[in-house]
N, C-alpha and C. Protein backbone atom coordinates (compact mmCIF):
# COMPACT_ATOMS: atom_id res chain seq x y z
N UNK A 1 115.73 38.56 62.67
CA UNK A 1 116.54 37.84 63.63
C UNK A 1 116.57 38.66 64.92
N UNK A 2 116.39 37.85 65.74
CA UNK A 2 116.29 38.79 67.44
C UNK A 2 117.76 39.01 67.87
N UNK A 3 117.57 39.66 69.17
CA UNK A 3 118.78 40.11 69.57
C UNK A 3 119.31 38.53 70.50
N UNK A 4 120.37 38.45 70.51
CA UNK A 4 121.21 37.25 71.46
C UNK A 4 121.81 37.49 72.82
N UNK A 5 121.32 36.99 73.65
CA UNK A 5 121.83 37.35 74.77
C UNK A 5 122.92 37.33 75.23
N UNK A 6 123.75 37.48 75.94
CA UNK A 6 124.76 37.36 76.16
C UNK A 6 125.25 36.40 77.63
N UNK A 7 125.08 35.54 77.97
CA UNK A 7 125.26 35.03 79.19
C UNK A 7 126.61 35.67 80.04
N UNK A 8 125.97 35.12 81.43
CA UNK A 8 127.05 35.57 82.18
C UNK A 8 128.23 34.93 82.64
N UNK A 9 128.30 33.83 81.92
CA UNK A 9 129.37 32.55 81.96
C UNK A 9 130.33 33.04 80.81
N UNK A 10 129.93 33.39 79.80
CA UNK A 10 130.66 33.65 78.54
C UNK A 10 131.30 35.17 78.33
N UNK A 11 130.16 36.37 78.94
CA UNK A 11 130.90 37.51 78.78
C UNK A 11 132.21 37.43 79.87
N UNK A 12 132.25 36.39 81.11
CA UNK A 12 133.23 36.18 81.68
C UNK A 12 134.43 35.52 80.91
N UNK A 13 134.13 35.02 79.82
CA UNK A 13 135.40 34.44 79.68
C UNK A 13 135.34 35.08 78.60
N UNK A 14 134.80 36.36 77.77
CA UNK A 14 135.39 37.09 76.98
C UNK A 14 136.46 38.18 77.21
N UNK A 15 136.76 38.05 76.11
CA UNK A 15 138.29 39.09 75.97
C UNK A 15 138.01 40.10 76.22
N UNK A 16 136.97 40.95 75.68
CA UNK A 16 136.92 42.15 75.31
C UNK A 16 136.49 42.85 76.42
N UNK A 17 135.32 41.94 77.45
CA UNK A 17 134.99 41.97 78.78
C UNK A 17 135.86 41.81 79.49
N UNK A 18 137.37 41.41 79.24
CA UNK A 18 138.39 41.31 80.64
C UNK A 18 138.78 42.11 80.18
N UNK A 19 139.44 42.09 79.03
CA UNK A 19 139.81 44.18 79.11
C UNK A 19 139.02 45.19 79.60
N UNK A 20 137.94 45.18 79.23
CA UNK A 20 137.46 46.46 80.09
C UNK A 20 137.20 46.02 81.56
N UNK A 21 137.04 44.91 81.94
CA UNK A 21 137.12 44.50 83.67
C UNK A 21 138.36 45.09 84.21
N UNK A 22 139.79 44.83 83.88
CA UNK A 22 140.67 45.17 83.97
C UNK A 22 140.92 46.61 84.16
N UNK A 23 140.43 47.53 82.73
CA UNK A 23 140.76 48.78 83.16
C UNK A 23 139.94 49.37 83.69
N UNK A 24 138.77 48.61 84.08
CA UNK A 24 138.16 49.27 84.93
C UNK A 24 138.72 49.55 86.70
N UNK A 25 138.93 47.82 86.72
CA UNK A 25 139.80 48.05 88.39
C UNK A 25 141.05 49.05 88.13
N UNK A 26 141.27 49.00 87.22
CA UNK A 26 142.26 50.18 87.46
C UNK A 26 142.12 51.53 87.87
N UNK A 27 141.41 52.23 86.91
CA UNK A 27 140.74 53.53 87.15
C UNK A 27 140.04 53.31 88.46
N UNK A 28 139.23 52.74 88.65
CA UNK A 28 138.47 52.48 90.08
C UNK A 28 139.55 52.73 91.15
N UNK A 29 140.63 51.84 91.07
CA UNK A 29 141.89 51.97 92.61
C UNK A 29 142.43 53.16 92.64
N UNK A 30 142.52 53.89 91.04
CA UNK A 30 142.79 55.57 90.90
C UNK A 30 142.24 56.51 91.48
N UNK A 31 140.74 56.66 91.08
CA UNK A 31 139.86 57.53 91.14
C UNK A 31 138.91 57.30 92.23
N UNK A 32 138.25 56.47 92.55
CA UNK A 32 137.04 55.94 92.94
C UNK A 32 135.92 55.67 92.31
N UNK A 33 136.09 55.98 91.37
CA UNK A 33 135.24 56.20 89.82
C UNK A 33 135.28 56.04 88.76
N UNK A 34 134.46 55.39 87.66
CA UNK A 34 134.83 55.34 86.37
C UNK A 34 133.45 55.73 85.74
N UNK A 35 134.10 56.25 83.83
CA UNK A 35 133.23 56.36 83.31
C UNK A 35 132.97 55.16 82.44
N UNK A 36 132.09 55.01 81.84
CA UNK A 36 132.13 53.84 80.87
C UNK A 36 132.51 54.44 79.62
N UNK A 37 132.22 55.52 79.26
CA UNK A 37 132.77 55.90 77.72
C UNK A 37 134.32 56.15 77.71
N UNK A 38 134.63 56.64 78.83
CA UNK A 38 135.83 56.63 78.98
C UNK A 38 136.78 55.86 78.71
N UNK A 39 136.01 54.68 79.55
CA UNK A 39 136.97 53.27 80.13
C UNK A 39 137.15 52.79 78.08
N UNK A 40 135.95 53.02 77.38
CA UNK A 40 136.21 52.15 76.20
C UNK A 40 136.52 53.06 75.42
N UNK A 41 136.90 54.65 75.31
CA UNK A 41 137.73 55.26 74.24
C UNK A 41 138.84 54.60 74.78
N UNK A 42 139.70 54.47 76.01
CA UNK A 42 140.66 54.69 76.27
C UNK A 42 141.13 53.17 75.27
N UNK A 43 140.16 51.93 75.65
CA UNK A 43 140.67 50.85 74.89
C UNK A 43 140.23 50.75 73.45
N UNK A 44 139.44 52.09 73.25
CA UNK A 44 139.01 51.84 71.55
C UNK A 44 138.06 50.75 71.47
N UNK A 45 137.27 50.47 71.90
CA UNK A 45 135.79 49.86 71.90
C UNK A 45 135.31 50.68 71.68
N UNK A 46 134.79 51.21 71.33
CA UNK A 46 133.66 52.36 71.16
C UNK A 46 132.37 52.03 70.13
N UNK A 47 133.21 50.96 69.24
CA UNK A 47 132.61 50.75 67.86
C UNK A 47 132.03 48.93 68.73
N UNK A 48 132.11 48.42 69.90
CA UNK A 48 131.82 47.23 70.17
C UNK A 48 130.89 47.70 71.74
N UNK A 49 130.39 49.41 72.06
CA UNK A 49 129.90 49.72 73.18
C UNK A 49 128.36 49.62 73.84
N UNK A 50 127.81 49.07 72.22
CA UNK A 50 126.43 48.41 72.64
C UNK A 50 126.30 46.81 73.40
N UNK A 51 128.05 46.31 72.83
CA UNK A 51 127.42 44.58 73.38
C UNK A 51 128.24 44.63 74.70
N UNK A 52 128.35 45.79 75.25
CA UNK A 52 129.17 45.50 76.53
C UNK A 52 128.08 45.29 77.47
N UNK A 53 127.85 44.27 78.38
CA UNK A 53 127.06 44.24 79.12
C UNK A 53 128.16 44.84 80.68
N UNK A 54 127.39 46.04 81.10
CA UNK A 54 128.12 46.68 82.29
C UNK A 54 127.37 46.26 83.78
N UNK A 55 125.92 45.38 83.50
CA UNK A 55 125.91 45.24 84.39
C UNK A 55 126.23 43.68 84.87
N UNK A 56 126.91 42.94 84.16
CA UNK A 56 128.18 41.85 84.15
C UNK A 56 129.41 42.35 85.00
N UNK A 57 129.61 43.27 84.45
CA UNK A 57 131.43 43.99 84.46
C UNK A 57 130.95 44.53 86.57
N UNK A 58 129.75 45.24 86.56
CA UNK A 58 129.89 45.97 87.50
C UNK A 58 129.52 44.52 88.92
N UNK A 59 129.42 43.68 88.47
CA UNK A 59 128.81 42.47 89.53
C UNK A 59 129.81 41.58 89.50
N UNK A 60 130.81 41.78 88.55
CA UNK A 60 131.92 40.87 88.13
C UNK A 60 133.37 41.39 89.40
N UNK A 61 133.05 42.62 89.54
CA UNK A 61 134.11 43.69 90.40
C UNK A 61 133.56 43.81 91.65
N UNK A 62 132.28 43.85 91.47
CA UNK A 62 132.04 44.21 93.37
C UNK A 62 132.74 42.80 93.41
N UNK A 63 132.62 41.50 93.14
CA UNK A 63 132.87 40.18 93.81
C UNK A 63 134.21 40.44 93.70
N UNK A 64 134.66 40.57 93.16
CA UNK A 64 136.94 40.77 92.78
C UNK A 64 136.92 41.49 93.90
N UNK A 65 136.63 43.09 93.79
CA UNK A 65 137.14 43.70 94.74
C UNK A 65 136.33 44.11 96.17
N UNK A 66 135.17 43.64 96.36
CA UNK A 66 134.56 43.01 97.84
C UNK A 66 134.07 44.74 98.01
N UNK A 67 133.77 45.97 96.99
CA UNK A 67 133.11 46.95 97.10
C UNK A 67 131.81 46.68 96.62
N UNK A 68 131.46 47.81 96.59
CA UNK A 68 129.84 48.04 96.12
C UNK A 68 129.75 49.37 95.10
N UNK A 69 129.13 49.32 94.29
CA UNK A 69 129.79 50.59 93.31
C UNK A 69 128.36 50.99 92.89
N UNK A 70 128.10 52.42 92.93
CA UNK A 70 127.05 53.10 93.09
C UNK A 70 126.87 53.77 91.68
N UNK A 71 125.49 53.50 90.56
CA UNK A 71 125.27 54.10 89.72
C UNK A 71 125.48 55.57 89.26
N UNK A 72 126.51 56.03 88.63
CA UNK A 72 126.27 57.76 88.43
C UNK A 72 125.95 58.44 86.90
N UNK A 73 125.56 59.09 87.05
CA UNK A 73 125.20 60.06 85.49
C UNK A 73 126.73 60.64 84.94
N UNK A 74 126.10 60.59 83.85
CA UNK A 74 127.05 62.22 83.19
C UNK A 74 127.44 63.27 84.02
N UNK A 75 126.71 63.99 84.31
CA UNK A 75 126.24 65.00 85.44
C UNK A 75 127.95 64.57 86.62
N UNK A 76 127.92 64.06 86.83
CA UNK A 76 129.14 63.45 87.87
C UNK A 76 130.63 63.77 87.45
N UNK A 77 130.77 63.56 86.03
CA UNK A 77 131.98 63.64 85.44
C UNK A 77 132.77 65.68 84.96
N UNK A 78 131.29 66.17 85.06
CA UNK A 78 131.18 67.66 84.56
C UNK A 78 130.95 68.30 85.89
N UNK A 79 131.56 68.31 86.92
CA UNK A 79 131.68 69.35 88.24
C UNK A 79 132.99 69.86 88.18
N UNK A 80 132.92 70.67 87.88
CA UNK A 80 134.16 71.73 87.83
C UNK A 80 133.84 72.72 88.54
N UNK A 81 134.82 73.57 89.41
CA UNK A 81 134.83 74.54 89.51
C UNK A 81 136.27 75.31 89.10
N UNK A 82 136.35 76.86 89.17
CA UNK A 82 137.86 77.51 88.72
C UNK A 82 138.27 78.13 89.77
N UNK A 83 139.75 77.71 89.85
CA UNK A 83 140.30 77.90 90.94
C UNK A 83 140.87 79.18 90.84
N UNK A 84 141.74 79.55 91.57
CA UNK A 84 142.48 81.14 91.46
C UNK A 84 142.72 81.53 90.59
N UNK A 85 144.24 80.82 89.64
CA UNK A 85 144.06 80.57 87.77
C UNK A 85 143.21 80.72 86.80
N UNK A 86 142.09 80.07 87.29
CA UNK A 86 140.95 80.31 86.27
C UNK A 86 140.97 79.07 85.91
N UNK A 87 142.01 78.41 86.25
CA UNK A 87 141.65 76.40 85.20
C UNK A 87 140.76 75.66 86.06
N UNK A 88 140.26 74.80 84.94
CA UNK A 88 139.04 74.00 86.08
C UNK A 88 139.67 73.09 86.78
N UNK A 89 138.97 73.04 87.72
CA UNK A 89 139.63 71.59 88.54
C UNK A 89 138.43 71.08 88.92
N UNK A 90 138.14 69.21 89.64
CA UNK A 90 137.20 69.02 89.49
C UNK A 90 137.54 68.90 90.88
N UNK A 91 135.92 69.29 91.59
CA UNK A 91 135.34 69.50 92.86
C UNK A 91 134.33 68.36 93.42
N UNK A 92 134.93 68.19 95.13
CA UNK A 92 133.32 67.45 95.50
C UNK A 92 132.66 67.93 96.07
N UNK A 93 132.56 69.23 96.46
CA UNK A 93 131.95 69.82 97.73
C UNK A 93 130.68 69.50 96.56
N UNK A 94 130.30 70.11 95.74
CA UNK A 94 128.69 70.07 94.99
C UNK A 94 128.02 68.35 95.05
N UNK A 95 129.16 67.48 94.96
CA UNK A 95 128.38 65.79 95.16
C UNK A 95 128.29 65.83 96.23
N UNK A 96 128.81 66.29 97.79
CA UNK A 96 128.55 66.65 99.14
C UNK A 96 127.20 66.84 99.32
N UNK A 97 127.17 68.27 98.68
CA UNK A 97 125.57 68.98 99.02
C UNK A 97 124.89 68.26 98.81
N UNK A 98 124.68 67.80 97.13
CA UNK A 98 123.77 67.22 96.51
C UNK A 98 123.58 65.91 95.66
N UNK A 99 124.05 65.08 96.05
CA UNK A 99 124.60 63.88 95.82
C UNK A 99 123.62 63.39 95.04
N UNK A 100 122.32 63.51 95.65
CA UNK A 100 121.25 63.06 94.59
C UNK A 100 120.83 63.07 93.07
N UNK A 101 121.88 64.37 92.87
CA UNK A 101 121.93 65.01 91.55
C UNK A 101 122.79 64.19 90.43
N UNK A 102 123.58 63.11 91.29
CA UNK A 102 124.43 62.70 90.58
C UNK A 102 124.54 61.20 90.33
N UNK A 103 123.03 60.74 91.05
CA UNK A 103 122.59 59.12 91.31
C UNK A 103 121.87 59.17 89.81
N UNK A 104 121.86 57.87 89.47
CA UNK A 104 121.21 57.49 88.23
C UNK A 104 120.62 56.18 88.61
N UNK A 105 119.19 57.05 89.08
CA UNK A 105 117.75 56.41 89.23
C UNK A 105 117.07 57.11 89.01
N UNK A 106 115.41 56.81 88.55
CA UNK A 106 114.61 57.60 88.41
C UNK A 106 114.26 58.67 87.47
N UNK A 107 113.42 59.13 86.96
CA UNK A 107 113.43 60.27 85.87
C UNK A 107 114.38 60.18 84.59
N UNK A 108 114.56 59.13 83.83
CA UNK A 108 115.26 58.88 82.99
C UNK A 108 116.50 58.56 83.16
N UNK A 109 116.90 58.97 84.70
CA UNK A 109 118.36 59.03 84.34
C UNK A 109 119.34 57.91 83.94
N UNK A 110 120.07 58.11 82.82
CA UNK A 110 120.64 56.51 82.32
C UNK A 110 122.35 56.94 83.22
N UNK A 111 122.79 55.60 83.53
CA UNK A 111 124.17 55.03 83.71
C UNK A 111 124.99 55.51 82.80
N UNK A 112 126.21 56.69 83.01
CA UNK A 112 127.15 56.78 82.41
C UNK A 112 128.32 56.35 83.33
N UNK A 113 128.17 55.63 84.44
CA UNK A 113 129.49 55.10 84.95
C UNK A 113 129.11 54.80 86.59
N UNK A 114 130.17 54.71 87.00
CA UNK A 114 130.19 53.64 88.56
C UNK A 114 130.96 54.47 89.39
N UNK A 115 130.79 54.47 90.53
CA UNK A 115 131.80 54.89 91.76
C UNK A 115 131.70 53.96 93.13
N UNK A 116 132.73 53.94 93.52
CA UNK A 116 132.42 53.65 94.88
C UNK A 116 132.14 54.02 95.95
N UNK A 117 131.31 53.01 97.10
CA UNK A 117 130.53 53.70 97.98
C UNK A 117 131.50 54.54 98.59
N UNK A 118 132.59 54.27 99.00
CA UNK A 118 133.25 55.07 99.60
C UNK A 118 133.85 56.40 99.31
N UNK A 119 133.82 56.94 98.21
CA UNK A 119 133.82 57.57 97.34
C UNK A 119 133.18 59.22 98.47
N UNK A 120 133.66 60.41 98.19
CA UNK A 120 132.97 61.41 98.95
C UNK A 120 132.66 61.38 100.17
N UNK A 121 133.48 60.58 100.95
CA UNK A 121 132.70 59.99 102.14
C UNK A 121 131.41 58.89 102.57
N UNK A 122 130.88 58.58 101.69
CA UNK A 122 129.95 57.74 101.77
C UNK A 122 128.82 58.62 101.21
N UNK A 123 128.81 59.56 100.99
CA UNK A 123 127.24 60.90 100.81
C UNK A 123 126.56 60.12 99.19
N UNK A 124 127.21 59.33 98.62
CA UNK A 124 126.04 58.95 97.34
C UNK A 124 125.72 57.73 97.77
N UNK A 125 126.51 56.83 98.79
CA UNK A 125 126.18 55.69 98.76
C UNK A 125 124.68 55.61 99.74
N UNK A 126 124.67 57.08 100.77
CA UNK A 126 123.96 57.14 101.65
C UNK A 126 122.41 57.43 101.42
N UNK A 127 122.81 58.39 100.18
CA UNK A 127 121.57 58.64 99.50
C UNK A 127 120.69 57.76 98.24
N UNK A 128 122.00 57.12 98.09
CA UNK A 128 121.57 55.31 97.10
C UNK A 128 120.43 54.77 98.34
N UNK A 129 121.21 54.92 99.47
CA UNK A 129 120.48 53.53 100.14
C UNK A 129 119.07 54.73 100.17
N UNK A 130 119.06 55.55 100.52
CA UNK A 130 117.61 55.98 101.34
C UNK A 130 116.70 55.94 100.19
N UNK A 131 117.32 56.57 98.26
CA UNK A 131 116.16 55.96 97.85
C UNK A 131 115.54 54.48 97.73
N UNK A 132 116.42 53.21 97.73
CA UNK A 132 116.20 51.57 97.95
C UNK A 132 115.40 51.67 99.12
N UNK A 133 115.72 52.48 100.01
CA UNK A 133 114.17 51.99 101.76
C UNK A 133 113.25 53.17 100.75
N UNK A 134 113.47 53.85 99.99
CA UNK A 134 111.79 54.73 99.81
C UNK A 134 111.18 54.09 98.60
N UNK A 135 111.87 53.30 97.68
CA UNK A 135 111.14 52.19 96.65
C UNK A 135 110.76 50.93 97.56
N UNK A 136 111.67 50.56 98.43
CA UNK A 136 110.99 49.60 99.43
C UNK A 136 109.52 50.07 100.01
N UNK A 137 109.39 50.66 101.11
CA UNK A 137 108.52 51.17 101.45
C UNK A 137 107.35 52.01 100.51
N UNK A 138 107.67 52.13 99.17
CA UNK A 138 106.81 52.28 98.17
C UNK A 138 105.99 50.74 97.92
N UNK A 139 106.70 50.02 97.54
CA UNK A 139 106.15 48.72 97.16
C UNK A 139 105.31 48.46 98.62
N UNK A 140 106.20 48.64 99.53
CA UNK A 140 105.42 47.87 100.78
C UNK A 140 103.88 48.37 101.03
N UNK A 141 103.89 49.86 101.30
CA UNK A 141 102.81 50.14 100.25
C UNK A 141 101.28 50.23 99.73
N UNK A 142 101.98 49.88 98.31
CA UNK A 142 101.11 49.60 97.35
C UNK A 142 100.88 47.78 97.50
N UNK A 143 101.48 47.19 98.17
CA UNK A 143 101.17 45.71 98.24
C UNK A 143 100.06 45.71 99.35
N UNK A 144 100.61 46.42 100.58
CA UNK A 144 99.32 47.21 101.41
C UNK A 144 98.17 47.40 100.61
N UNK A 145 97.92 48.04 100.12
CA UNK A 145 96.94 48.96 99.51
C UNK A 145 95.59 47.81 98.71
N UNK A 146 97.06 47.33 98.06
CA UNK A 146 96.14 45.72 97.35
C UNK A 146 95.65 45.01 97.92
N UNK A 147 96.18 44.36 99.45
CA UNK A 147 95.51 43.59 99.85
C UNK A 147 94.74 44.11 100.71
N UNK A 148 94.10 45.48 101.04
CA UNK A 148 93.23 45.73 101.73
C UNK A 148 92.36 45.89 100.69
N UNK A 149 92.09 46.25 99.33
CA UNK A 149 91.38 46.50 98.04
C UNK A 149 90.75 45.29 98.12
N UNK A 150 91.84 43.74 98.26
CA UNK A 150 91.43 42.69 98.02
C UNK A 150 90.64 42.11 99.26
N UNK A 151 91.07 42.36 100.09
CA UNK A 151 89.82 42.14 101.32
C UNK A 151 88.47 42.79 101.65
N UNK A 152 89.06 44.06 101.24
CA UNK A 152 87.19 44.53 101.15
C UNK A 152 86.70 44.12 99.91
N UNK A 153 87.09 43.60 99.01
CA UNK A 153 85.68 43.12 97.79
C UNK A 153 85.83 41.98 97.99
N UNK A 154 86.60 40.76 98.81
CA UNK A 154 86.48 39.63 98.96
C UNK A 154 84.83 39.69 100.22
N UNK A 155 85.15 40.77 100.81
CA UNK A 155 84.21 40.94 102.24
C UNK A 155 82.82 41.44 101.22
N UNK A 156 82.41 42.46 100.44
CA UNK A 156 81.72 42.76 99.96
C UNK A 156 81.32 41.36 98.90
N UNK A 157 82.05 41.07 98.26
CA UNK A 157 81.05 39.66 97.68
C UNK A 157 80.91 38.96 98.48
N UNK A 158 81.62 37.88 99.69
CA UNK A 158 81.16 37.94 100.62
C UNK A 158 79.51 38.14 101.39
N UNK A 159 79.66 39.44 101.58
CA UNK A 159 78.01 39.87 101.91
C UNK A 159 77.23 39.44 100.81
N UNK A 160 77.28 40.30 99.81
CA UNK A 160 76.80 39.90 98.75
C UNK A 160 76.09 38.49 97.99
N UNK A 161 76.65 37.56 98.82
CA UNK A 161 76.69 36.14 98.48
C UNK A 161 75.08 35.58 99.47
N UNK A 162 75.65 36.29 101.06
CA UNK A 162 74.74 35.65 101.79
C UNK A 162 73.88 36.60 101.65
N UNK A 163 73.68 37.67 101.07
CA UNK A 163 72.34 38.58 100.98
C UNK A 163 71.26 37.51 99.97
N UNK A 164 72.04 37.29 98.78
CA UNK A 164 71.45 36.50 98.28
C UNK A 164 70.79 35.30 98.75
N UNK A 165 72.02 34.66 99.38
CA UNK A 165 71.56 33.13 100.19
C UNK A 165 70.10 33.85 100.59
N UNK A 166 70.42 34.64 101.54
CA UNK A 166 68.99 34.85 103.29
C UNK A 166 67.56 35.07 102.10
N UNK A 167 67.93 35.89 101.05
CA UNK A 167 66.85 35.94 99.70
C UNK A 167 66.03 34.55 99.26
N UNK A 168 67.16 33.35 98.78
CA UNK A 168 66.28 32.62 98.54
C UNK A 168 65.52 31.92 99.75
N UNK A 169 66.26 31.70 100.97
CA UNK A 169 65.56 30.94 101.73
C UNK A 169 64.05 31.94 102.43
């Protein structure tokens, strides 16, 4: 038996999806940020965290709350530094520097949660966008690339064609 999809009409009018929609805007108006493992220990889903479709939940909230919420890793939730005390506290100067470190694109990196663009000043949303223009301009490109591939062997058979023709006549 295959897997069942889940539409996006129905995980809307599921329960289990407005609870975690819910505490998600919450934590979000808190923090600027959420985790997803978080968001579902806190409601005890944990045992229902494969059928959550998050990228429902996360398209369901930019439209509610008129943000834009930027993919982050693990990596995001574990910046600590120790303050005078010695207890950790969590820091942004390191998502400042290196914001890139904490995007989840590319090189495996999987989605452990959401933030908003506004979030740090804008520094992940800024570096979201520049990799979207460098996969843009990747594709743009390699679509380049193709259709000059495809014009010179259209041009070479082409020749090819009338070499033959000028042959038989």
């Amino acid at each position: 038996m295959g897997t069942k999809f889940l539409r996006k009409v129905t995980a809307r009018a599921c329960p289990i999806h407005m609870a975690v929609m819910d505490r998600v805007q919450d934590v979000l108006l808190e923090n600027g940020y959420f985790s997803k493992d978080e968001v579902l220990e806190q409601l005890r889903f944990m045992a229902v965290s494969d059928s959550i479709r998050w990228d429902y939940i996360r398209e369901f909230i930019q439209d509610e709350l008129g943000i834009e919420l930027v993919p982050i890793v693990s990596r995001f939730f574990k910046a600590y530094v120790r303050d005078a005390s010695g207890n950790r506290i969590k820091t942004s100067v390191e998502r400042r520097i290196s914001p890139e470190k904490y995007l989840a694109q590319g090189n495996g990196k999987k989605t452990a949660g959401y933030c908003s663009v506004e979030l740090d000043g804008g520094t992940l949303a800024i570096r979201r966008l520049g990799q979207k223009k460098s996969m843009a301009n990747g594709v743009g490109k390699a679509y380049q690339n193709f259709a000059n591939e495809l014009t010179r062997k259209l041009q070479l058979e082409d020749g090819a064609i009338k070499a033959v023709g000028s042959d038989i006549n």
